[in-house]
C-alpha atoms as a PDB file:
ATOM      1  CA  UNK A   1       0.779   0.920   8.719  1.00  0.00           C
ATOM      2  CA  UNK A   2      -0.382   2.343   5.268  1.00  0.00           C
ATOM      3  CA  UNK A   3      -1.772  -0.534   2.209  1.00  0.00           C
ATOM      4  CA  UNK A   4      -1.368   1.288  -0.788  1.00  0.00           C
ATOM      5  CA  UNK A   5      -3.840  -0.052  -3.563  1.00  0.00           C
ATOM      6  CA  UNK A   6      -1.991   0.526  -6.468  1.00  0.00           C
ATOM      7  CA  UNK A   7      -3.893   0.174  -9.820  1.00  0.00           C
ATOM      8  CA  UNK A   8      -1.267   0.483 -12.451  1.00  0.00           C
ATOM      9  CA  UNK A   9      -0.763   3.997 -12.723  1.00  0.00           C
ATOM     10  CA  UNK A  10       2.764   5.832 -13.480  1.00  0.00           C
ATOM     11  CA  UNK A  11       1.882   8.377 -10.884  1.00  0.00           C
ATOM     12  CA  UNK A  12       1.215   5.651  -7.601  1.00  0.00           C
ATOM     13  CA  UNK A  13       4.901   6.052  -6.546  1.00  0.00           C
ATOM     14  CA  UNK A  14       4.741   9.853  -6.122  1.00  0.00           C
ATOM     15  CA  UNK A  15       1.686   8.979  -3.816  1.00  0.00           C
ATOM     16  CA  UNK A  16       3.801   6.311  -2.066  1.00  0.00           C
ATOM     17  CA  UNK A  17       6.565   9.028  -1.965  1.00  0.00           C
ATOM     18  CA  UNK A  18       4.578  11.253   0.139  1.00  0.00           C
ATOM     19  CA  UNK A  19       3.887   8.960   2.768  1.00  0.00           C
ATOM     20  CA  UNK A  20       7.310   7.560   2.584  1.00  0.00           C
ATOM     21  CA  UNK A  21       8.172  11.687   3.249  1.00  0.00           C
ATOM     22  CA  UNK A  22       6.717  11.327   6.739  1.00  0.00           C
ATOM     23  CA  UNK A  23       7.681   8.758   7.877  1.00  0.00           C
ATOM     24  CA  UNK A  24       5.134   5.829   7.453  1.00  0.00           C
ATOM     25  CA  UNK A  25       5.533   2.168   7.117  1.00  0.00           C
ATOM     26  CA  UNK A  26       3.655   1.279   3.795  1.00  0.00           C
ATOM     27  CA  UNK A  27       2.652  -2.184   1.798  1.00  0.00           C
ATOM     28  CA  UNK A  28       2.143  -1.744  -1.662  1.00  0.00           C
ATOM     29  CA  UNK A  29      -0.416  -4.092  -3.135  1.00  0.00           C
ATOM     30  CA  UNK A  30      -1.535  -4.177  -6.429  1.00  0.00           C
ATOM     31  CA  UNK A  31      -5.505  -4.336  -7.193  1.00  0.00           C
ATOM     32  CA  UNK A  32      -5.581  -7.437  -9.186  1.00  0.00           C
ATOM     33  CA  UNK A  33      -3.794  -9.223  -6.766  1.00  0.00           C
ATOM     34  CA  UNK A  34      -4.876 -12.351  -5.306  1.00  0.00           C
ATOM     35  CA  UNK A  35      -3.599 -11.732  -1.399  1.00  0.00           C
ATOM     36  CA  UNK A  36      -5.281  -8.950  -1.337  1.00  0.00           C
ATOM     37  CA  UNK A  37      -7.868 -10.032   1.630  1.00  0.00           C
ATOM     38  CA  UNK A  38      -4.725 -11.195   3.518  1.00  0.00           C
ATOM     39  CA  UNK A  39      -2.991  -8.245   4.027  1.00  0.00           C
ATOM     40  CA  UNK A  40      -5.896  -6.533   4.827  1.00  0.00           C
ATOM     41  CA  UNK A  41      -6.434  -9.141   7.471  1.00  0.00           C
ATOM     42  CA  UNK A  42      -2.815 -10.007   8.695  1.00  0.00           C
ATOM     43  CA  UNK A  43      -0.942  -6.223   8.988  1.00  0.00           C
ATOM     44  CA  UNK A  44      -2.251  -3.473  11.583  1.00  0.00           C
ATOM     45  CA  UNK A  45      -3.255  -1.568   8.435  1.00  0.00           C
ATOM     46  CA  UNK A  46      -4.163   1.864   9.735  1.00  0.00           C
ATOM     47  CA  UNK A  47      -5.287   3.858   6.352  1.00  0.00           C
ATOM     48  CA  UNK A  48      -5.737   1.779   2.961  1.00  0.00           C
ATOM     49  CA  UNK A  49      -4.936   4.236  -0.163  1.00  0.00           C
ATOM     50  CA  UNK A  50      -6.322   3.940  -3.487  1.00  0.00           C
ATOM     51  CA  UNK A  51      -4.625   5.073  -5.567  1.00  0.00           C
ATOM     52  CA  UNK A  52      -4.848   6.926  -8.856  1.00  0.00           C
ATOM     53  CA  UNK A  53      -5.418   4.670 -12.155  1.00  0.00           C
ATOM     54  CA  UNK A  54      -6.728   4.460 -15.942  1.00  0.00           C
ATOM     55  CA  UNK A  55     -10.457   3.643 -16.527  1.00  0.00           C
ATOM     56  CA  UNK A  56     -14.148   3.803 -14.817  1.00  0.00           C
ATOM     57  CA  UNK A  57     -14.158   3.108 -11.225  1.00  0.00           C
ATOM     58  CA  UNK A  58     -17.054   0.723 -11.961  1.00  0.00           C
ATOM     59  CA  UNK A  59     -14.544  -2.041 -13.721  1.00  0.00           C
ATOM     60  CA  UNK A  60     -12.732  -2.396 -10.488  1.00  0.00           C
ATOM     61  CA  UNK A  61     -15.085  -4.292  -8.654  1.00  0.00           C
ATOM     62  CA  UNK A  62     -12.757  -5.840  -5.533  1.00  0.00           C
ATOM     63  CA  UNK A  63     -12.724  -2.061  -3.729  1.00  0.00           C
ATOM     64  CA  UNK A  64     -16.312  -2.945  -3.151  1.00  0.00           C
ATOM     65  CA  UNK A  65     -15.797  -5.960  -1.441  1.00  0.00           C
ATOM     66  CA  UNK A  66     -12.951  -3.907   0.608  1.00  0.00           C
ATOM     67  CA  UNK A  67     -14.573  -0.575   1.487  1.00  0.00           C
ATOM     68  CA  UNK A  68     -17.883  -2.455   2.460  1.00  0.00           C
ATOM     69  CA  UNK A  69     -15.990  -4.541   4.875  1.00  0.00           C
ATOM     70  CA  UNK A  70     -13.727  -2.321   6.307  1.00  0.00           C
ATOM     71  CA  UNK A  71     -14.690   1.073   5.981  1.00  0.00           C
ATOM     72  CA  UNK A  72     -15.919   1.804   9.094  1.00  0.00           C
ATOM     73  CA  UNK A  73     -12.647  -0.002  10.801  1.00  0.00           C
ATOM     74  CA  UNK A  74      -9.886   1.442   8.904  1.00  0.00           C
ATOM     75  CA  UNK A  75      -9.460   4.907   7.289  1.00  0.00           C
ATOM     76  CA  UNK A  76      -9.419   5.039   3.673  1.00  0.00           C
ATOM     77  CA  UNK A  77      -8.163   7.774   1.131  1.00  0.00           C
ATOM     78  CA  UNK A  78      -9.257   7.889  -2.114  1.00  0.00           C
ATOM     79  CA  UNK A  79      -6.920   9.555  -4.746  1.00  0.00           C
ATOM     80  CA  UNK A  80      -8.434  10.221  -8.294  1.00  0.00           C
ATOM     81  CA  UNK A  81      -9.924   6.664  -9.152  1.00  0.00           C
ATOM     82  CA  UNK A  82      -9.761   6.261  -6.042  1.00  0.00           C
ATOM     83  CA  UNK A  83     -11.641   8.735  -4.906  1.00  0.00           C
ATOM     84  CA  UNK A  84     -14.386   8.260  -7.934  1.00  0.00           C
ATOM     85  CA  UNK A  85     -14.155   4.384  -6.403  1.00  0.00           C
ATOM     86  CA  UNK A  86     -15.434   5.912  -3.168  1.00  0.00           C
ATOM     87  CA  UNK A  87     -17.837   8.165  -4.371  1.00  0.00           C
ATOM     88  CA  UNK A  88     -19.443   5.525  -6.482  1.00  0.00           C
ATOM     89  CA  UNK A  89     -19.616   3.008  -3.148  1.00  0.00           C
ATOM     90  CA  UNK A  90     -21.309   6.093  -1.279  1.00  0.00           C
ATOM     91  CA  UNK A  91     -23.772   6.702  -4.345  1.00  0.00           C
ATOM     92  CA  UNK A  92     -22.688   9.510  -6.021  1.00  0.00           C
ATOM     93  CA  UNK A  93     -22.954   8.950 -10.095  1.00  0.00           C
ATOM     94  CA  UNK A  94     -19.920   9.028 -12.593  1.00  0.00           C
ATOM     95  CA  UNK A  95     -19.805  11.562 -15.568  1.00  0.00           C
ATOM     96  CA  UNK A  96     -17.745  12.828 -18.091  1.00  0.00           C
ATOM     97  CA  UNK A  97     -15.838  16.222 -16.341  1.00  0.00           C
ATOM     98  CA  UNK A  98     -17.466  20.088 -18.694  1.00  0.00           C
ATOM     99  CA  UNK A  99     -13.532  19.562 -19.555  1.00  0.00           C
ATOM    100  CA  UNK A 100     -11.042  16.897 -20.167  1.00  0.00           C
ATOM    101  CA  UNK A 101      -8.106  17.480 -17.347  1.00  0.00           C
ATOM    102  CA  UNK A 102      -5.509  15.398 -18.359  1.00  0.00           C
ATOM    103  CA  UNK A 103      -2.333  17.215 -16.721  1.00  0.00           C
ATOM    104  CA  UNK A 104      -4.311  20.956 -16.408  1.00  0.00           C
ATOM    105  CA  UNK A 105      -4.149  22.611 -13.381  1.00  0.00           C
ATOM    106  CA  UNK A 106      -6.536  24.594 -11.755  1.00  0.00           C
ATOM    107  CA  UNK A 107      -7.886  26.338  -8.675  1.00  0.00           C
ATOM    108  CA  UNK A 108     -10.337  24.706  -5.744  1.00  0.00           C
ATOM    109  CA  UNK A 109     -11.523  26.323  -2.874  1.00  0.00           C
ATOM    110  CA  UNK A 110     -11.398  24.590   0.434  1.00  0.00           C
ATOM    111  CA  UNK A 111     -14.224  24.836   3.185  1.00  0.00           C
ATOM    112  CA  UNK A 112     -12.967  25.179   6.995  1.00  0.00           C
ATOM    113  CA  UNK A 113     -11.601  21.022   7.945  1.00  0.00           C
ATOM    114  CA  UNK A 114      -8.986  19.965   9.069  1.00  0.00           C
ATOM    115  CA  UNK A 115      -7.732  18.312   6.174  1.00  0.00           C
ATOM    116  CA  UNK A 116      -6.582  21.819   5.220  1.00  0.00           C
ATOM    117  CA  UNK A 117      -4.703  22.845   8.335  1.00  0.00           C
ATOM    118  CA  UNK A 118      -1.901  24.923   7.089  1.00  0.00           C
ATOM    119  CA  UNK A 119      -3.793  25.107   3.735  1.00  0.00           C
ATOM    120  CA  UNK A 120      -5.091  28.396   2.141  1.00  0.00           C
ATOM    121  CA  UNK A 121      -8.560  28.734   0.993  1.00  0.00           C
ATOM    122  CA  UNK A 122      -7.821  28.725  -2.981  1.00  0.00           C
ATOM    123  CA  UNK A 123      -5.117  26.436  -4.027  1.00  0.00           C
ATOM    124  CA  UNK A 124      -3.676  25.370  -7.759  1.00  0.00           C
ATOM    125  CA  UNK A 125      -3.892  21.463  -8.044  1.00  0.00           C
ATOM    126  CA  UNK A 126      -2.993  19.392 -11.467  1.00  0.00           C
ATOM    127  CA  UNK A 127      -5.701  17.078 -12.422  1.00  0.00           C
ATOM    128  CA  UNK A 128      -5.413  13.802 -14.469  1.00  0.00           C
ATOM    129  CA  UNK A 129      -8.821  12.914 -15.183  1.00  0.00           C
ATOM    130  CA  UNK A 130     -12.094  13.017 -17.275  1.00  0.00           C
ATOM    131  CA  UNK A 131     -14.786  11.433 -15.381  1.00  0.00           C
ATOM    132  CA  UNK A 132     -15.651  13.249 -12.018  1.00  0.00           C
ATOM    133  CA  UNK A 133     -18.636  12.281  -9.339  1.00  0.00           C
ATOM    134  CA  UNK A 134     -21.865  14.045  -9.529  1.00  0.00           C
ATOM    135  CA  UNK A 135     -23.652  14.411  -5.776  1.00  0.00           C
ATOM    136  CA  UNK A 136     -26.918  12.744  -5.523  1.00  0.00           C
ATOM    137  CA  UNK A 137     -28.840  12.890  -2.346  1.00  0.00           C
ATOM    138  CA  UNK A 138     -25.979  11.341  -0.429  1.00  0.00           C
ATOM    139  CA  UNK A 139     -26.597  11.634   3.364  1.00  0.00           C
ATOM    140  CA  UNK A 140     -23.278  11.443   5.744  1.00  0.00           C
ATOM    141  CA  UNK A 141     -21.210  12.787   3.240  1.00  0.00           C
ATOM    142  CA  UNK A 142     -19.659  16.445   3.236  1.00  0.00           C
ATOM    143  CA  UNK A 143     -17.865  18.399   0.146  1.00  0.00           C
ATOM    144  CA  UNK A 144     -15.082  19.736   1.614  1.00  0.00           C
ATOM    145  CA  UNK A 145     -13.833  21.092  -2.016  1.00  0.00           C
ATOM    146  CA  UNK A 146     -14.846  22.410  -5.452  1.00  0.00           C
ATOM    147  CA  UNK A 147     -13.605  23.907  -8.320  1.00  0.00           C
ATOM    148  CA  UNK A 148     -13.864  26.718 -10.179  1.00  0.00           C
ATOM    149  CA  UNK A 149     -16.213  25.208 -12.668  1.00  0.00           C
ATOM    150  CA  UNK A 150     -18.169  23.358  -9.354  1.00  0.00           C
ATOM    151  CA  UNK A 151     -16.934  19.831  -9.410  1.00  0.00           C
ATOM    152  CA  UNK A 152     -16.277  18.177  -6.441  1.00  0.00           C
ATOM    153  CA  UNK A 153     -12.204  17.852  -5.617  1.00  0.00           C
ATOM    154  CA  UNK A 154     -12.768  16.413  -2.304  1.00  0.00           C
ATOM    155  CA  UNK A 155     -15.516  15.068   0.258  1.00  0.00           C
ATOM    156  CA  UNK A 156     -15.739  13.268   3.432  1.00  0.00           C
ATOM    157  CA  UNK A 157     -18.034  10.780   5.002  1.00  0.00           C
ATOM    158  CA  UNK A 158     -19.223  12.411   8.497  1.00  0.00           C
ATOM    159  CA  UNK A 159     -18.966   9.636  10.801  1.00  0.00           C
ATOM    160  CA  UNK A 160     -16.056   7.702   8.911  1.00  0.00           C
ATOM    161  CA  UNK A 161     -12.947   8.512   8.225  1.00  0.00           C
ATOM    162  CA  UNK A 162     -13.204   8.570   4.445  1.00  0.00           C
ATOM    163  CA  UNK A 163     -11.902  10.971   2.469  1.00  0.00           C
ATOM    164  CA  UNK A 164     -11.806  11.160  -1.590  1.00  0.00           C
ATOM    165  CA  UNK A 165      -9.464  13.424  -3.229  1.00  0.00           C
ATOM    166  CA  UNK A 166     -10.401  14.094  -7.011  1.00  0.00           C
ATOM    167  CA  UNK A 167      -6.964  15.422  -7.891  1.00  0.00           C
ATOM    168  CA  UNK A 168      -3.136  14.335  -7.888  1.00  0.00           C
ATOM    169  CA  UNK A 169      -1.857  15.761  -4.784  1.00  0.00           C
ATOM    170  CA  UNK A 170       1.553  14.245  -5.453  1.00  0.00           C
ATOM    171  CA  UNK A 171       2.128  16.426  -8.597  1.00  0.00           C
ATOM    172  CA  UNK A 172       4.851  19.035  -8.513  1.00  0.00           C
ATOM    173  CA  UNK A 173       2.283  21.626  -9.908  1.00  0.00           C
ATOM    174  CA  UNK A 174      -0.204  20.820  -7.214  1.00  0.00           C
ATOM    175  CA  UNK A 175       0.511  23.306  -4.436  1.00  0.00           C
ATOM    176  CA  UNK A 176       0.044  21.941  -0.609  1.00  0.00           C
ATOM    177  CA  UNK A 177      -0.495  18.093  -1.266  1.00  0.00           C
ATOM    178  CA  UNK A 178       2.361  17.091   0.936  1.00  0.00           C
ATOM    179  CA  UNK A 179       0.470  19.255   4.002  1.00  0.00           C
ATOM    180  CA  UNK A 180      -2.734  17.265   2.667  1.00  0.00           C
ATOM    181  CA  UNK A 181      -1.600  14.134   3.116  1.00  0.00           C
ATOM    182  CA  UNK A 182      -0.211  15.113   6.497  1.00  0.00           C
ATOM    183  CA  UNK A 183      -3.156  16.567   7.848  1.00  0.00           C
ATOM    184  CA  UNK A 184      -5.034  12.860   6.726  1.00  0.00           C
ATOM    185  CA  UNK A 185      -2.611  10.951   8.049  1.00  0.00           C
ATOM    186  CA  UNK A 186      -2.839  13.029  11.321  1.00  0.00           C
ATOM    187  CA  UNK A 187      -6.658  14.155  11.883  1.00  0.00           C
ATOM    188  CA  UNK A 188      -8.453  11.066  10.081  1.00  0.00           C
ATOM    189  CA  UNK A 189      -6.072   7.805  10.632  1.00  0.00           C
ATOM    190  CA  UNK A 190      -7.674   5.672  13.402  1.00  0.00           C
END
């Protein structure tokens, strides 16, 4: 089962959509909400997803609390705040992207993972955002992803099964995001 951290974004249900699309059970939670612990706690949650949402990842200070405790239980997947969420938790800094991406697509270039089975090396993605995470000296994580201009679209921890995904995979003009969220769901879900 899939908890879906939804953070008051238009595009969460194109997200839920996706893993919907193949098949997964799914509980749809939103951030602010005060049973938040309990679901976490009372389901067989498999992979928690959070999801895409307005703001700094810094005001949302509950995903702490959540990927602290359980990230090295459950699998967790990180979509555009969420994925800045992540980074910040793993120590990586937030800053403002060279360019503001709000609906702009552009082309990233994969390294060899399985989280790009099926997947060609260059691929057109849509990004919604204008912060992005800056490496620092992070150890256990990998950059699976970059784009043309060198910020990071994706990374992984090494021993966890975290993965952050800087742009909207669920967006029509994002090429391959349904085979993403496959391959997660298949190669990283405990």
């Amino acid at each position: 089962m899939i908890i879906f951290f939804e953070n008051y974004d238009s595009f969460s249900y194109n997200v839920i959509e996706l893993f919907k699309i193949i098949k997964k059970k799914i509980i749809i939670c939103n951030y602010d909400d005060k049973k938040i612990l309990n679901y976490l706690i009372l389901y067989d949650i498999k992979i928690i997803c959070i999801g895409p949402g307005p703001g700094n990842p810094i005001e949302y200070k509950i995903y702490s609390r959540i990927i602290k405790y359980f990230y090295k239980k459950i699998s967790i997947l990180g979509i555009c705040l969420g994925h800045q969420i992540l980074g910040v938790f793993f120590g990586f800094s937030i800053e403002k992207s060279k360019e503001i991406m709000h609906g702009k697509t552009q082309k990233i270039k994969n390294c060899n993972d399985l989280l790009f089975n099926n997947v060609p090396k260059k691929i057109k993605v849509t990004r919604y955002n204008s912060l992005i995470i800056k490496r620092l000296k992070i150890n256990n994580i990998k950059t699976l992803s970059k784009s043309d201009n060198e910020e990071i679209m994706i990374f992984k921890h090494i021993k966890f099964s975290i993965i952050g995904i800087q742009f909207h995979l669920e967006s029509i003009k994002s090429k391959f995001g349904l085979t993403i969220i496959k391959n997660f769901v298949k190669f990283y879900s405990k």
